[in-house]
N, C-alpha and C. Protein backbone atom coordinates (compact mmCIF):
# COMPACT_ATOMS: atom_id res chain seq x y z
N UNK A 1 16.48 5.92 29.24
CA UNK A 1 16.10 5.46 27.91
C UNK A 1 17.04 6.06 26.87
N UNK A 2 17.45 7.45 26.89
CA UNK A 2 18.10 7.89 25.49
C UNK A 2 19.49 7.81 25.70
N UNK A 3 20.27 6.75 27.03
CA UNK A 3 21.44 6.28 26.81
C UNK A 3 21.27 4.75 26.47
N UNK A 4 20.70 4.56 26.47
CA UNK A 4 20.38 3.07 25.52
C UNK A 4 20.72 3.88 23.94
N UNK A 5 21.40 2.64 23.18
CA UNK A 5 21.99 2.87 21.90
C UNK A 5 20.68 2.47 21.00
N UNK A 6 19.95 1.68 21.12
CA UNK A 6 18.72 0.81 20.64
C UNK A 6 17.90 1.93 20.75
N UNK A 7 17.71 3.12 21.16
CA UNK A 7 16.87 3.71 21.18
C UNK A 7 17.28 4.61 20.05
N UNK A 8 18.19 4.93 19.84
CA UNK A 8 18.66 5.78 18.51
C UNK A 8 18.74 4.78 17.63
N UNK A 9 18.81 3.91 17.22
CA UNK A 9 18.32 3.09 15.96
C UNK A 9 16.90 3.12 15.94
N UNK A 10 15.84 2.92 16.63
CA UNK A 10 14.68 3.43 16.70
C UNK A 10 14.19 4.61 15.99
N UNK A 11 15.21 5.83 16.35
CA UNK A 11 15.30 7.04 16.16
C UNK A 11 14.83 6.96 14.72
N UNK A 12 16.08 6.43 14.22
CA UNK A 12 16.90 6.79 12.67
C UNK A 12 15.91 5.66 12.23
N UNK A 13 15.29 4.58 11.99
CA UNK A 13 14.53 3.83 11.72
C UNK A 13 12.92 5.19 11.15
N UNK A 14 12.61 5.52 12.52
CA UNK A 14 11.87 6.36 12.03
C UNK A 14 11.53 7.93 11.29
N UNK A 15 12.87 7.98 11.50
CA UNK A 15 13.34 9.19 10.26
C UNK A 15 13.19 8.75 8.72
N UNK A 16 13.97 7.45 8.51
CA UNK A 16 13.62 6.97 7.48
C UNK A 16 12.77 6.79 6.99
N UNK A 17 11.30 6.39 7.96
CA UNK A 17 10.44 6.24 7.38
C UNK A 17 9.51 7.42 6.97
N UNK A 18 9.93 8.39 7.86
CA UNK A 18 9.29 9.92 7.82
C UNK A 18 10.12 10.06 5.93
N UNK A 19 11.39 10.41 5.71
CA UNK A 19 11.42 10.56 4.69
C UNK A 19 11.36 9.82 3.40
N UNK A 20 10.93 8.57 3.21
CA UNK A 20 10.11 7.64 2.41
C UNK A 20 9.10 8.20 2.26
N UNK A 21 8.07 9.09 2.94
CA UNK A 21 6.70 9.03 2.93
C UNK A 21 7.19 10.31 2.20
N UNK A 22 7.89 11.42 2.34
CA UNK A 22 8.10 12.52 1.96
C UNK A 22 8.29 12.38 0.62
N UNK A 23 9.10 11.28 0.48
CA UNK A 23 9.72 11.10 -0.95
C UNK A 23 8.68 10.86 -1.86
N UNK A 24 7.66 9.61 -1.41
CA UNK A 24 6.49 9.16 -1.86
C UNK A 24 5.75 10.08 -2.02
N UNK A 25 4.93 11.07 -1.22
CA UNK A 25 3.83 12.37 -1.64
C UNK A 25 4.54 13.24 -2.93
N UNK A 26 5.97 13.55 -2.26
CA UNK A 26 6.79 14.49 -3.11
C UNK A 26 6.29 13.72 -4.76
N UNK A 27 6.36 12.80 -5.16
CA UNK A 27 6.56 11.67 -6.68
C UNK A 27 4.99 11.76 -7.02
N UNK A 28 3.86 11.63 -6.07
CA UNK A 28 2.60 11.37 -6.46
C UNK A 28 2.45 12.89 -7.07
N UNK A 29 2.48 13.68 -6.06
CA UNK A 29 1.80 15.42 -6.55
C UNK A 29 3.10 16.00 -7.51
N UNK A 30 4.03 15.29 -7.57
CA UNK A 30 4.49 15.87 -9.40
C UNK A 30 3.65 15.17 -9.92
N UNK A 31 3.24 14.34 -10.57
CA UNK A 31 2.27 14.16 -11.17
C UNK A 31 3.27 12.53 -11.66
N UNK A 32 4.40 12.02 -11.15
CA UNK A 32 5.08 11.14 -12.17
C UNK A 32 4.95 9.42 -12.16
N UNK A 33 5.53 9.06 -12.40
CA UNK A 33 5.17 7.68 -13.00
C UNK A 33 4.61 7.36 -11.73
N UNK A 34 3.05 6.07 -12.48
CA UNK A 34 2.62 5.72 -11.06
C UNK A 34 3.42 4.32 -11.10
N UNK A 35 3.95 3.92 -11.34
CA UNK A 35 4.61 2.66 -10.74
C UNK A 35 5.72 2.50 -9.88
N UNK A 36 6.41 3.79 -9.95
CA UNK A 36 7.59 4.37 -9.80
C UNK A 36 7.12 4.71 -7.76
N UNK A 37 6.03 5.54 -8.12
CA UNK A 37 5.36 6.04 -6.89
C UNK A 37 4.86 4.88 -6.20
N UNK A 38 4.42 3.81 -6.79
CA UNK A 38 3.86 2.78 -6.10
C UNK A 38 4.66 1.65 -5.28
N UNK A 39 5.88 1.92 -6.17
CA UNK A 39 7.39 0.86 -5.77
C UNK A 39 7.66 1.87 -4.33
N UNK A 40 7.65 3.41 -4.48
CA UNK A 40 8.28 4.07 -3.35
C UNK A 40 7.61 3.81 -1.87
N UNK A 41 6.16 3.60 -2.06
CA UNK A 41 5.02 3.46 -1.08
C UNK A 41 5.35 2.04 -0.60
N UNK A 42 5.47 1.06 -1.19
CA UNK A 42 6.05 -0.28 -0.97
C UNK A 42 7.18 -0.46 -0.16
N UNK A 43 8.35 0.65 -0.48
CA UNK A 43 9.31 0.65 0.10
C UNK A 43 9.08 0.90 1.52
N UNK A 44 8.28 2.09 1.86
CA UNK A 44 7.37 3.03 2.90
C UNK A 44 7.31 1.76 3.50
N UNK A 45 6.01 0.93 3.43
CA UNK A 45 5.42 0.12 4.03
C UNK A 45 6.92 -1.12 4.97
N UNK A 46 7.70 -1.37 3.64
CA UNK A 46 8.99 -2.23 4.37
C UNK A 46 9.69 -1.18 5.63
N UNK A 47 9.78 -0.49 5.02
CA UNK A 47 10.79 0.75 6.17
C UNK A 47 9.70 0.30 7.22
N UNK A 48 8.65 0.68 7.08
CA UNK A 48 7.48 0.98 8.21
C UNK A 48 7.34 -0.24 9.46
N UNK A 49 7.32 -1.47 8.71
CA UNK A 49 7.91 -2.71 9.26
C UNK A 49 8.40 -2.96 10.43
N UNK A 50 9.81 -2.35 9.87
CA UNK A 50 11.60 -2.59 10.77
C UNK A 50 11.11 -1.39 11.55
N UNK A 51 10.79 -0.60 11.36
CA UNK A 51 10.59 0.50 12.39
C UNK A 51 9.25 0.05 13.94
N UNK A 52 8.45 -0.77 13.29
CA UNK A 52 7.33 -1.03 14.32
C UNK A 52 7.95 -2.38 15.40
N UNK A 53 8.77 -3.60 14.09
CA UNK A 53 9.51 -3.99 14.71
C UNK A 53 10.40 -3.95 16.04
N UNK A 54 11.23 -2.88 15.73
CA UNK A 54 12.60 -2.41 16.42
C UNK A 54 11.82 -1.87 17.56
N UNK A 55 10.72 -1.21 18.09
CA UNK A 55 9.90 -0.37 18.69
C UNK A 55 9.32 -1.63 19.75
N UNK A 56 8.87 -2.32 19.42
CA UNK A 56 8.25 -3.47 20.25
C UNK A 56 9.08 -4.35 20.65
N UNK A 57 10.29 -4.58 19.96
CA UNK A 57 11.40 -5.75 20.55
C UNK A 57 11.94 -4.18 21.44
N UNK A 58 11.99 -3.22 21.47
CA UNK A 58 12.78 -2.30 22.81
C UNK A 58 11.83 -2.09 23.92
N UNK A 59 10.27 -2.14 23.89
CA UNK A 59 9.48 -2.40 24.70
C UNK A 59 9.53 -3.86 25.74
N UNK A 60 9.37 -4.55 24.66
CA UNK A 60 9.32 -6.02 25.18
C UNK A 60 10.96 -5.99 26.18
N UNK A 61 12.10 -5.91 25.92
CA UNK A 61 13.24 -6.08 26.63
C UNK A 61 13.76 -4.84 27.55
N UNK A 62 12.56 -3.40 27.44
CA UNK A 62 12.72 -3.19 28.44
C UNK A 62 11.75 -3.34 29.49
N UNK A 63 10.66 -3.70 29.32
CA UNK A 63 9.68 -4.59 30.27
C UNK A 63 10.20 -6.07 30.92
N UNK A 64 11.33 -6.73 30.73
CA UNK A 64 11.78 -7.94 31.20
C UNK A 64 12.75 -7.19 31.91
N UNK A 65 13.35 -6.36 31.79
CA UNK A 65 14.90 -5.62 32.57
C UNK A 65 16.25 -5.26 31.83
N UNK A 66 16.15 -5.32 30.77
CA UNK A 66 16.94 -5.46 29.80
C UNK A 66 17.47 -4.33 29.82
């Protein structure tokens, strides 16, 4: 599995989304704009996406032989 290249985009997919969420708590508990915080959580949710995405299309093709 971790010489498959698809599995490190996986990786980094979910790093990203780890630090979106960081970024997002970090913006709420300063106390700062909530729209600002609400656009970041939005973002979260898209990252969150491509990441669940990418995760199930590497399941699915390595369950066929891929």
């Amino acid at each position: 599995m971790e010489k498959d290249p698809f599995f490190y985009v996986i990786i980094v997919a979910c790093l990203v989304v780890a630090a979106i969420l960081a970024w997002g708590l970090s913006t709420f508990q300063a106390g700062g704009d909530g729209k600002r915080s609400n656009k970041i959580m939005q973002l979260r949710i898209a990252a969150q996406f491509v990441a669940v995405v990418l995760i199930v299309a590497f399941a699915y093709f390595k369950t066929q032989g891929g």
